[in-house]
N, C-alpha and C. Protein backbone atom coordinates (compact mmCIF):
# COMPACT_ATOMS: atom_id res chain seq x y z
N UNK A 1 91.17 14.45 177.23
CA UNK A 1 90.71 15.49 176.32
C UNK A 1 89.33 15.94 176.76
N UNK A 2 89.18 17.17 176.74
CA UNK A 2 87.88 17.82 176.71
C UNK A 2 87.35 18.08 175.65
N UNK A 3 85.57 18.44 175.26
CA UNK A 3 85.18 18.79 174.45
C UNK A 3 85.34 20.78 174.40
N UNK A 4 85.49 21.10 172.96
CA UNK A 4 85.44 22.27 173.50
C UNK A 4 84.89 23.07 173.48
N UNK A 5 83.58 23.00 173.42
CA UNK A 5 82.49 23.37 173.80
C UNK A 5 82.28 23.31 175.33
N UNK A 6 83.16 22.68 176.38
CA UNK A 6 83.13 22.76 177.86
C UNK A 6 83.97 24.19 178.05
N UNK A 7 84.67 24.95 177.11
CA UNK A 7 85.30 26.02 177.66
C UNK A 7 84.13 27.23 177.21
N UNK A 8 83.23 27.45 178.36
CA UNK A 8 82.54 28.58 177.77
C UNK A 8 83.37 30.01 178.29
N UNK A 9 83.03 30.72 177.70
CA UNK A 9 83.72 32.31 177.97
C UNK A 9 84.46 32.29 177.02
N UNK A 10 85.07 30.93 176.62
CA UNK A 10 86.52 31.07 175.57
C UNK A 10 86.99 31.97 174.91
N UNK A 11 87.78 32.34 174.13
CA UNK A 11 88.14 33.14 173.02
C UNK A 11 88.82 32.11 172.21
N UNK A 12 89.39 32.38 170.64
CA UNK A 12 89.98 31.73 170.06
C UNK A 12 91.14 31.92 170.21
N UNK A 13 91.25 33.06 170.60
CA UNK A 13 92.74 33.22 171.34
C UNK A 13 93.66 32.45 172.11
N UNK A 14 92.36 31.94 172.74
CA UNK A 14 92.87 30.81 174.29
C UNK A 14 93.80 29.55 173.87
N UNK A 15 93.42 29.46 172.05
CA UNK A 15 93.51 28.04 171.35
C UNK A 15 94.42 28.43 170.08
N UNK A 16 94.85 29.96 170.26
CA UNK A 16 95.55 30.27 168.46
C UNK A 16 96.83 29.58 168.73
N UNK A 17 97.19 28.89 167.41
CA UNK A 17 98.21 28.29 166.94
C UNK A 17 98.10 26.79 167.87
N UNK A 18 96.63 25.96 168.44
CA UNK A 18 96.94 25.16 168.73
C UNK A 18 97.45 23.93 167.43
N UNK A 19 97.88 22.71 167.31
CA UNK A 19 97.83 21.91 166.71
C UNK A 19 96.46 21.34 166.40
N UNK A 20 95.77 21.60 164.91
CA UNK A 20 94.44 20.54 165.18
C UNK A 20 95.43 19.33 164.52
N UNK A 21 94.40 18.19 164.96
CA UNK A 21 94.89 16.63 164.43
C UNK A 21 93.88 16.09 164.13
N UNK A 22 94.10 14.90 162.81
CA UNK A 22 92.37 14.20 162.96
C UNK A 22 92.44 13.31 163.74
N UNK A 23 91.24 12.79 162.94
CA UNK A 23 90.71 11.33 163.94
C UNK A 23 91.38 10.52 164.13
N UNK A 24 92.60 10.40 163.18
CA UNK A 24 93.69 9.59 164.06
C UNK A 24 95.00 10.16 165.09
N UNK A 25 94.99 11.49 164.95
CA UNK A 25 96.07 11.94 165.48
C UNK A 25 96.83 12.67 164.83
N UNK A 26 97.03 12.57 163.53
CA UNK A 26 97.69 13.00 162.28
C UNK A 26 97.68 14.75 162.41
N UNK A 27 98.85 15.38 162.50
CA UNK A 27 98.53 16.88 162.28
C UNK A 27 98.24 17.31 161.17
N UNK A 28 97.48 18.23 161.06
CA UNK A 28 96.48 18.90 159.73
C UNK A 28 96.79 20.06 159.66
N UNK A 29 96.96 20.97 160.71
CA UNK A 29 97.51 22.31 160.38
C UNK A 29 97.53 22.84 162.04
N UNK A 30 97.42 24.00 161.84
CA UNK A 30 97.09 25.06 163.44
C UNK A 30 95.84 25.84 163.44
N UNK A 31 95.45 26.04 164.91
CA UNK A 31 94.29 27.21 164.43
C UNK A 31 94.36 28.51 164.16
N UNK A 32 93.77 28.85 163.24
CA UNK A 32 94.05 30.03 162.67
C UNK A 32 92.77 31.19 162.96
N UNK A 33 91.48 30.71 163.38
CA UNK A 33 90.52 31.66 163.17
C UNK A 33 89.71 30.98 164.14
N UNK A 34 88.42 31.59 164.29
CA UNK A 34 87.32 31.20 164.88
C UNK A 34 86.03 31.54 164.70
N UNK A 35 85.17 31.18 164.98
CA UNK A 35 83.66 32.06 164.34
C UNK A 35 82.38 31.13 165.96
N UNK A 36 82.30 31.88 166.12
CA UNK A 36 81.16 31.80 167.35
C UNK A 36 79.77 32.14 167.13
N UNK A 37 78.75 31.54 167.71
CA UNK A 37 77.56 31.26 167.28
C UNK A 37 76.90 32.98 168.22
N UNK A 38 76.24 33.72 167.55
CA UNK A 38 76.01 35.30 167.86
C UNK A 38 75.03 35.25 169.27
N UNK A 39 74.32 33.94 169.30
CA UNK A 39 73.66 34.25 170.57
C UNK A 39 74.06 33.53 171.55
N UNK A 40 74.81 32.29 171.30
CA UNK A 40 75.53 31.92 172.68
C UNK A 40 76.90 32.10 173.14
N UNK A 41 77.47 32.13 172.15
CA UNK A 41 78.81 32.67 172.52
C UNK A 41 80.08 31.46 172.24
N UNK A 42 79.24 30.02 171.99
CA UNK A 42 79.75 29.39 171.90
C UNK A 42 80.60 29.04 170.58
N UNK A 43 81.88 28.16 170.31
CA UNK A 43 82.65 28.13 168.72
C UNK A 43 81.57 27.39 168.00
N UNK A 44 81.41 27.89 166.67
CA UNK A 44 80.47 27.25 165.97
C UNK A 44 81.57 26.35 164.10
N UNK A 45 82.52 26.95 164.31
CA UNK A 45 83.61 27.04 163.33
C UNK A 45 84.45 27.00 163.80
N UNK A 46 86.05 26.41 163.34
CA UNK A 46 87.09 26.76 163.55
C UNK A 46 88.14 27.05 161.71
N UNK A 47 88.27 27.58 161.80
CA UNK A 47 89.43 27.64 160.67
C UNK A 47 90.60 27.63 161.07
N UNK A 48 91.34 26.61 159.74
CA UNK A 48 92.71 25.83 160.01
C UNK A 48 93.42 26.35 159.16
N UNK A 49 94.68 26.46 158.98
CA UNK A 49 95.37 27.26 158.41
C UNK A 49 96.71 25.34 158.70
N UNK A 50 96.41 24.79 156.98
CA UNK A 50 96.94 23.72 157.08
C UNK A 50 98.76 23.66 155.95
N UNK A 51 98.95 24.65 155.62
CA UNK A 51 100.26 24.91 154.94
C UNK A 51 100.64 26.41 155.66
N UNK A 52 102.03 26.17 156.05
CA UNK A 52 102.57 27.80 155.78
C UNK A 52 103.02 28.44 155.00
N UNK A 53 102.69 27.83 153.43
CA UNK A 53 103.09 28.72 152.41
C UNK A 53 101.68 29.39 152.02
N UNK A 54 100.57 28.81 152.38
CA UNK A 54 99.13 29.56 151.60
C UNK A 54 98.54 30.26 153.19
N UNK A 55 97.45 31.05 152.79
CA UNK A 55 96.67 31.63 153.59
C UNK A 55 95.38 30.89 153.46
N UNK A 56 95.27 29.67 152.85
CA UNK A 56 94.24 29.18 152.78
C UNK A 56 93.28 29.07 154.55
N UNK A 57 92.26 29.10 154.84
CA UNK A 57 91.88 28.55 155.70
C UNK A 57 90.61 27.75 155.88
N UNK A 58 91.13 26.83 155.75
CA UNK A 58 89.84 25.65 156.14
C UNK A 58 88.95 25.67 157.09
N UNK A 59 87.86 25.74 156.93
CA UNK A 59 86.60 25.34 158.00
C UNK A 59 86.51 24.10 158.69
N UNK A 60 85.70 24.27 159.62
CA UNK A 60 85.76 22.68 160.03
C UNK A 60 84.48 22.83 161.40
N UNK A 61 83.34 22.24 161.58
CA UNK A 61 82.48 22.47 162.83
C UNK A 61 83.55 22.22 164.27
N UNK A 62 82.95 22.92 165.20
CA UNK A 62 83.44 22.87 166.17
C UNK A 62 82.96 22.23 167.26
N UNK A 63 81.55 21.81 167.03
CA UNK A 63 80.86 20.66 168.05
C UNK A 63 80.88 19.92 167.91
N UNK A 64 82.24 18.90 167.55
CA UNK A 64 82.78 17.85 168.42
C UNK A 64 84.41 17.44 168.59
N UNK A 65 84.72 18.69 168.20
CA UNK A 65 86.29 19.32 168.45
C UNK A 65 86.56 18.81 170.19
N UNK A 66 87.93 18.17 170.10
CA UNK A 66 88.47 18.00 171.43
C UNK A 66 89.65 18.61 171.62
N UNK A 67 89.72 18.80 172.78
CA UNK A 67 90.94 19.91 173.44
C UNK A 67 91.72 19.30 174.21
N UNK A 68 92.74 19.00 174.10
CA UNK A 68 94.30 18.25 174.83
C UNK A 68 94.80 19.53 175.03
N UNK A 69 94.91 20.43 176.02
CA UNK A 69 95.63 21.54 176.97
C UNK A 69 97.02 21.61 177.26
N UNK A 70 97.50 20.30 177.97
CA UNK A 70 98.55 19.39 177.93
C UNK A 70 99.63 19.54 176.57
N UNK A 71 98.94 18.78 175.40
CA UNK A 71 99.76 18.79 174.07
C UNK A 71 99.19 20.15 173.27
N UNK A 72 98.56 21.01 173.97
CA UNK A 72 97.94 22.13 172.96
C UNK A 72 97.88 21.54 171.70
N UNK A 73 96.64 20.45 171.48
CA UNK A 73 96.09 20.23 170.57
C UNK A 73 94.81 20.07 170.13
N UNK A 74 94.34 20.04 169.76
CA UNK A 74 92.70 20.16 168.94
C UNK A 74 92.53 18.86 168.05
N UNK A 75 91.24 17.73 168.38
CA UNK A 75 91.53 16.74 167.70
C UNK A 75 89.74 17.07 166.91
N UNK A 76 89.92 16.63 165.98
CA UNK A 76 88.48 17.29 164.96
C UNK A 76 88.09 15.02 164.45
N UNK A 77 86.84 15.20 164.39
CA UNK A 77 86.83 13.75 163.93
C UNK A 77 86.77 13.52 162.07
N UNK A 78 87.55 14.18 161.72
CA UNK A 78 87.63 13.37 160.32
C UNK A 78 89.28 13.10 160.13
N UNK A 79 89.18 12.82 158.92
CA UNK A 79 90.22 12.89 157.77
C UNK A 79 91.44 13.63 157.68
N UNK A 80 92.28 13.63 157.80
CA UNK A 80 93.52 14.52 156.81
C UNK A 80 93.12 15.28 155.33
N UNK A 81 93.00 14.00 154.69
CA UNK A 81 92.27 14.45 153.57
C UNK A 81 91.07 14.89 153.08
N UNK A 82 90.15 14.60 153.75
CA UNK A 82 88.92 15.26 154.00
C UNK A 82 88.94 16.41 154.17
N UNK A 83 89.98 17.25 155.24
CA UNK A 83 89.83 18.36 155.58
C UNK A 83 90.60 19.05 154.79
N UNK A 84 91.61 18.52 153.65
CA UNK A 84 92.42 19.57 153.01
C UNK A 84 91.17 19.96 151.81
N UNK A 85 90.20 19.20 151.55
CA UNK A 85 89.33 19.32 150.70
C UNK A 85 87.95 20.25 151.11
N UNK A 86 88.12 20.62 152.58
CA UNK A 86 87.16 21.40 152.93
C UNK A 86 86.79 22.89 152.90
N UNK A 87 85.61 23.33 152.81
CA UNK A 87 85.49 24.76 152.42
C UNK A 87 86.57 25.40 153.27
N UNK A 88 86.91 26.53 152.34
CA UNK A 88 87.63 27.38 152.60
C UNK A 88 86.94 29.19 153.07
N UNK A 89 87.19 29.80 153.90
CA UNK A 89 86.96 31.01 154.47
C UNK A 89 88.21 32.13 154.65
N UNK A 90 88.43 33.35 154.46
CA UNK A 90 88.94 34.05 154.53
C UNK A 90 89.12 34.34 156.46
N UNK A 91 89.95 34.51 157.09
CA UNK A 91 89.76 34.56 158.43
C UNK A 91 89.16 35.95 159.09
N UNK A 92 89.42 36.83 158.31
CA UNK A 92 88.70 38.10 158.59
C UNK A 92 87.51 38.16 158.33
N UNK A 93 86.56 37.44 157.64
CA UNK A 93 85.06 37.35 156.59
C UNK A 93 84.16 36.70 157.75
N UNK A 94 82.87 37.55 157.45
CA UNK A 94 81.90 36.43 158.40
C UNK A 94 81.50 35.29 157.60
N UNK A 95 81.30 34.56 157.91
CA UNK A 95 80.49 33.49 157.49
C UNK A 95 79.21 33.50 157.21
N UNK A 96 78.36 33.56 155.77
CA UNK A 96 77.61 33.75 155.37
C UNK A 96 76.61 32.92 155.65
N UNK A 97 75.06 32.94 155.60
CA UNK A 97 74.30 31.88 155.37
C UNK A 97 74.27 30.76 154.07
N UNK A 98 74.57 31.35 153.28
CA UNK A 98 74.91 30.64 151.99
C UNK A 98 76.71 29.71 152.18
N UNK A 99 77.09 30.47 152.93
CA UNK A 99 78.93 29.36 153.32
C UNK A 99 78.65 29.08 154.09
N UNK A 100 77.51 29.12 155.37
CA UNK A 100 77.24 27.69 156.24
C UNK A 100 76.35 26.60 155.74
N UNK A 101 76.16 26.76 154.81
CA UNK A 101 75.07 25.88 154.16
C UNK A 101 75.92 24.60 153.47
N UNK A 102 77.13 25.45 152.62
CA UNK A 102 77.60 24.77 151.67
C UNK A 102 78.97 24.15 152.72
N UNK A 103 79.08 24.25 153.69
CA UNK A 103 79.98 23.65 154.71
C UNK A 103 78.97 23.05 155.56
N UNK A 104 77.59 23.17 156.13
CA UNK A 104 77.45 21.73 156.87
C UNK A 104 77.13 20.76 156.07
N UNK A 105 76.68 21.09 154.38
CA UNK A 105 76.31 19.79 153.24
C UNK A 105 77.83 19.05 153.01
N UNK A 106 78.85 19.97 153.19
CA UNK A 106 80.47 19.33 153.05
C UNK A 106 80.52 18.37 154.15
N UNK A 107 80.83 18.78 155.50
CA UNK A 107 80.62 17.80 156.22
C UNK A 107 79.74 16.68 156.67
N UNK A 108 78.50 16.82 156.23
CA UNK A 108 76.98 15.60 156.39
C UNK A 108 77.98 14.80 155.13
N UNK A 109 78.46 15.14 154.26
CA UNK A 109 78.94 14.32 153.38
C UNK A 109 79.71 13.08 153.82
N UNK A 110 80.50 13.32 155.13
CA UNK A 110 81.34 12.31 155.83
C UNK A 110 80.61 11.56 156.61
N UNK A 111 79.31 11.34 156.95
CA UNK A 111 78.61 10.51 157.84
C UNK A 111 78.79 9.15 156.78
């Protein structure tokens, strides 16, 4: 597995509909979205899209997301449940300063 933050140039494209999994392996949903940091270019977000009956999409940081190419999968280090409980974003919406705030205090929560 790579980190994926080693794919610079990326698009989220490169990765739509991979499998994310957590920290154990467990599938959580697919990727559904992406949000990149404006001056480097790099993923700063990923949104998961973890039922196919809702449009919900879950957030989740992307610096320390791993990339299996191979199994087109995405392994994120938490929870199953952790992440069904995580902020939610519209996939078309930017991400506000006020919804990155209240998503990196969501995740510092898991240390």
């Amino acid at each position: 597995m790579k980190p994926l933050q080693e794919y610079p140039g990326a698009s989220y494209h490169d990765f739509l509909d991979f499998l994310i999994v957590d920290q154990t392996g467990e599938q959580v949903g697919t990727l559904y979205s992406a949000w990149s940091d404006q001056h480097t270019g790099a993923f700063e977000f990923l949104g998961i899209k973890t039922n196919l009956l809702t449009t919900k999409n879950h957030i989740v940081p992307a610096r320390d997301a791993l990339v299996d190419e191979e199994k087109q999968t995405i392994q994120v280090p938490y929870t199953l449940e952790f992440l069904k409980a995580a902020p939610v974003c519209d996939a078309a919406a930017e991400v506000t300063e006020e919804h990155e705030k209240a998503i990196r205090e969501y995740y510092r929560s898991s240390r």
